[in-house]
Protein backbone atom coordinates (compact mmCIF):
# COMPACT_ATOMS: atom_id res chain seq x y z
CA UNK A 1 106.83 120.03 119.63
CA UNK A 2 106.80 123.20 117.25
CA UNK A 3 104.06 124.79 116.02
CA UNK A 4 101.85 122.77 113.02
CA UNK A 5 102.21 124.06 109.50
CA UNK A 6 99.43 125.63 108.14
CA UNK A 7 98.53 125.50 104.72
CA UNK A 8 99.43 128.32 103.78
CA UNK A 9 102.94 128.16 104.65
CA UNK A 10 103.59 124.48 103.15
CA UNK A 11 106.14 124.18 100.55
CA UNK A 12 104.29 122.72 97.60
CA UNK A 13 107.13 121.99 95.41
CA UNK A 14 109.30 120.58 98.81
CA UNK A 15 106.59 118.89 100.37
CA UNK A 16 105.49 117.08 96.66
CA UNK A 17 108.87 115.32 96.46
CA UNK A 18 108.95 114.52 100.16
CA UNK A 19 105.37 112.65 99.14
CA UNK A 20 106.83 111.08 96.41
CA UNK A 21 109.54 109.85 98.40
CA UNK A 22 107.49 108.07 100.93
CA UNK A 23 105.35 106.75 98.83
CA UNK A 24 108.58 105.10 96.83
CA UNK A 25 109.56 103.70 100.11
CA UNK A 26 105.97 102.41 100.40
CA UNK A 27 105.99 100.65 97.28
CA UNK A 28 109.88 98.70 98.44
CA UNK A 29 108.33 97.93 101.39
CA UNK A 30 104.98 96.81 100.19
CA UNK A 31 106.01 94.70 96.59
CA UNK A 32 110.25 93.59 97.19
CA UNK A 33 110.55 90.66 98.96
CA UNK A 34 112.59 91.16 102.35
CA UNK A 35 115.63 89.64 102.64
CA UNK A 36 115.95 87.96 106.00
CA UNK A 37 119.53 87.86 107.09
CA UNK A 38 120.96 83.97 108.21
CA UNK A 39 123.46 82.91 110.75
CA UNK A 40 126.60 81.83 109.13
CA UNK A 41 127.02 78.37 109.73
CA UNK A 42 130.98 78.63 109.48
CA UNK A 43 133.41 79.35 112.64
CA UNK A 44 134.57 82.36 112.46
CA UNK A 45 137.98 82.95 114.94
CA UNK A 46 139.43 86.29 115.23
CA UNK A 47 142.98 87.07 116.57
CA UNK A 48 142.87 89.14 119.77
CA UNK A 49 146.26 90.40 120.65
CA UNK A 50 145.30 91.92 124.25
CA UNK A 51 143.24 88.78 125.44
CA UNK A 52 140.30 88.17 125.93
CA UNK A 53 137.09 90.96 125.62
CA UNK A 54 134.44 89.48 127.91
CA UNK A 55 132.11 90.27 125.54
CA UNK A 56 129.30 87.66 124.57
CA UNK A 57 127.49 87.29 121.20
CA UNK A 58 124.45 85.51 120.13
CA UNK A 59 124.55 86.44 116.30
CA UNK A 60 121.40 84.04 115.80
CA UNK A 61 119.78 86.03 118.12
CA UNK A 62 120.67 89.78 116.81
CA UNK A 63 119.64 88.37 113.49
CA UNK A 64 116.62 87.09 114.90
CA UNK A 65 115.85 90.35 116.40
CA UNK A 66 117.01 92.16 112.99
CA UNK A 67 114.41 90.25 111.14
CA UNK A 68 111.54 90.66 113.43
CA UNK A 69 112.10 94.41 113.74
CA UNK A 70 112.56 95.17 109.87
CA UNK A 71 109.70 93.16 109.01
CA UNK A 72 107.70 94.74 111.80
CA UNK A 73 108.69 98.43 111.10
CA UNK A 74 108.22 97.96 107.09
CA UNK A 75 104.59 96.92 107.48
CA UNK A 76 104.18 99.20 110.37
CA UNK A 77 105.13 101.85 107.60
CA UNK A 78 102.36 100.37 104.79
CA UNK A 79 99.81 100.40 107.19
CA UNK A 80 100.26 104.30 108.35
CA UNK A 81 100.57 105.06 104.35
CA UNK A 82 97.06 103.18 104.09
CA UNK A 83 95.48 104.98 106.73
CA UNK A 84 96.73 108.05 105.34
CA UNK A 85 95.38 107.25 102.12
CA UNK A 86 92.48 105.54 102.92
CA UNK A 87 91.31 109.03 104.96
CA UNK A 88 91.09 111.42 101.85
CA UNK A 89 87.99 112.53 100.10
CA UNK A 90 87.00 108.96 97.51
CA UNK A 91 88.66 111.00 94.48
CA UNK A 92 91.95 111.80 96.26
CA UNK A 93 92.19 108.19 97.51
CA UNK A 94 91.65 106.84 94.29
CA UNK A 95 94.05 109.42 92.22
CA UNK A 96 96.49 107.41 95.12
CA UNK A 97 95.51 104.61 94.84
CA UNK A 98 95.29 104.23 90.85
CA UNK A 99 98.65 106.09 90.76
CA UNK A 100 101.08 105.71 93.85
CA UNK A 101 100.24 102.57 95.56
CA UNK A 102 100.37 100.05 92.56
CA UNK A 103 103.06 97.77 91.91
CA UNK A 104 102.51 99.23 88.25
CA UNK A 105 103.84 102.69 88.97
CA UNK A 106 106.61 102.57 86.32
CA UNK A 107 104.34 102.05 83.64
CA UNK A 108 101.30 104.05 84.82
CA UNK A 109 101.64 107.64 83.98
CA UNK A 110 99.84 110.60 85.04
CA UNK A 111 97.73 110.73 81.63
CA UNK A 112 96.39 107.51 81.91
CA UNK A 113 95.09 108.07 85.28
CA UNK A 114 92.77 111.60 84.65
CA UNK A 115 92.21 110.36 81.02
CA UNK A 116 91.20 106.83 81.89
CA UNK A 117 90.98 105.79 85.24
CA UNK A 118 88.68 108.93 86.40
CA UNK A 119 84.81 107.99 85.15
CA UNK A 120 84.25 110.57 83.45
CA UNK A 121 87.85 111.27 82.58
CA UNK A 122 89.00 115.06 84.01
CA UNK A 123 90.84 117.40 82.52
CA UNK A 124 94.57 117.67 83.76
CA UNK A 125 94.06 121.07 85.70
CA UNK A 126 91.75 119.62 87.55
CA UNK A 127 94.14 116.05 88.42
CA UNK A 128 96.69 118.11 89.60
CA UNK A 129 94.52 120.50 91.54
CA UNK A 130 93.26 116.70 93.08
CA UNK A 131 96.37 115.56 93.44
CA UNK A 132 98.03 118.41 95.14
CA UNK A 133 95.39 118.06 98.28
CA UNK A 134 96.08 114.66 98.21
CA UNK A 135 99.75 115.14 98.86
CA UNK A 136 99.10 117.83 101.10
CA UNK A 137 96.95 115.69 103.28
CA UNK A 138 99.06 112.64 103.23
CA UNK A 139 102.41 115.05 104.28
CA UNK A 140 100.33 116.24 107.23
CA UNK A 141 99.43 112.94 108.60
CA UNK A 142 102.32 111.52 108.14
CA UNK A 143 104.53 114.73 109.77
CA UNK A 144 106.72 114.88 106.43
CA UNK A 145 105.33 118.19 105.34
CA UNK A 146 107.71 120.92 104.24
CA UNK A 147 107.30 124.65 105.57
CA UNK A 148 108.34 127.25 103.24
CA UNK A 149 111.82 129.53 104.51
CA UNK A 150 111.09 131.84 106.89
CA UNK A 151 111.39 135.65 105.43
CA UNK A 152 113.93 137.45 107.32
């Protein structure tokens, strides 16, 4: 394993969007519906022109084992975003929690949160200065933070 990125040398703007990302993934996961695959009921016969393979299938159990391990993985994900979240100071998890992790994200902006959520509101400085640790935390835990280039 390589060395762990200190703060100093974490790519703020790289490391933001790599946040964002994983939190968008969180919300799929967390608020879509999964779509378990089915067998298909219907015979299907394919041609094979040099006989015979050998090789056995048993698509109901690969999709079986599809649907187990998707589901699994997907809340396996949620979870370690919780945790993550659930581990900052009370103001960064609820900046998160108000703003990332709700099924409402379209329609909740930035604004809202520091000028309506916060009791007393704060001043948008100090949301993104709140925010920023937040993200920076969360990218550590979860190994998804972004070092800056190396100067050579």
């Amino acid at each position: 394993m390589g060395q762990p990125i200190s703060y100093a040398n974490i790519d703020r703007h790289r490391t933001t969007e790599a946040v964002k990302e994983a939190l968008e993934q969180y919300r799929i996961f967390k608020y879509l519906t999964f779509d378990a695959r089915e067998a298909s009921t219907t015979a299907a016969y394919t041609e094979r022109f040099h006989g015979p393979t050998n090789v056995t299938s048993d698509q109901t159990a690969n999709i079986a084992i599809y649907n187990v391990d998707t589901e699994a993985y997907q809340a396996a994900y949620c979870a370690r975003i919780e945790r993550a979240v659930m581990g900052l100071p009370e103001k960064e998890a609820f900046l998160m929690e108000k703003r990332y992790l709700t099924k409402e994200y379209d329609y909740i902006t930035d604004k809202q949160v520091f000028g309506f959520e916060f009791d007393p509101p704060i001043s948008e400085g100090k949301y993104r200065e709140i925010r920023w640790r937040a993200f920076r935390s969360v990218a550590l835990t979860m190994k998804i933070a972004v070092e800056k280039p190396s100067q050579a």
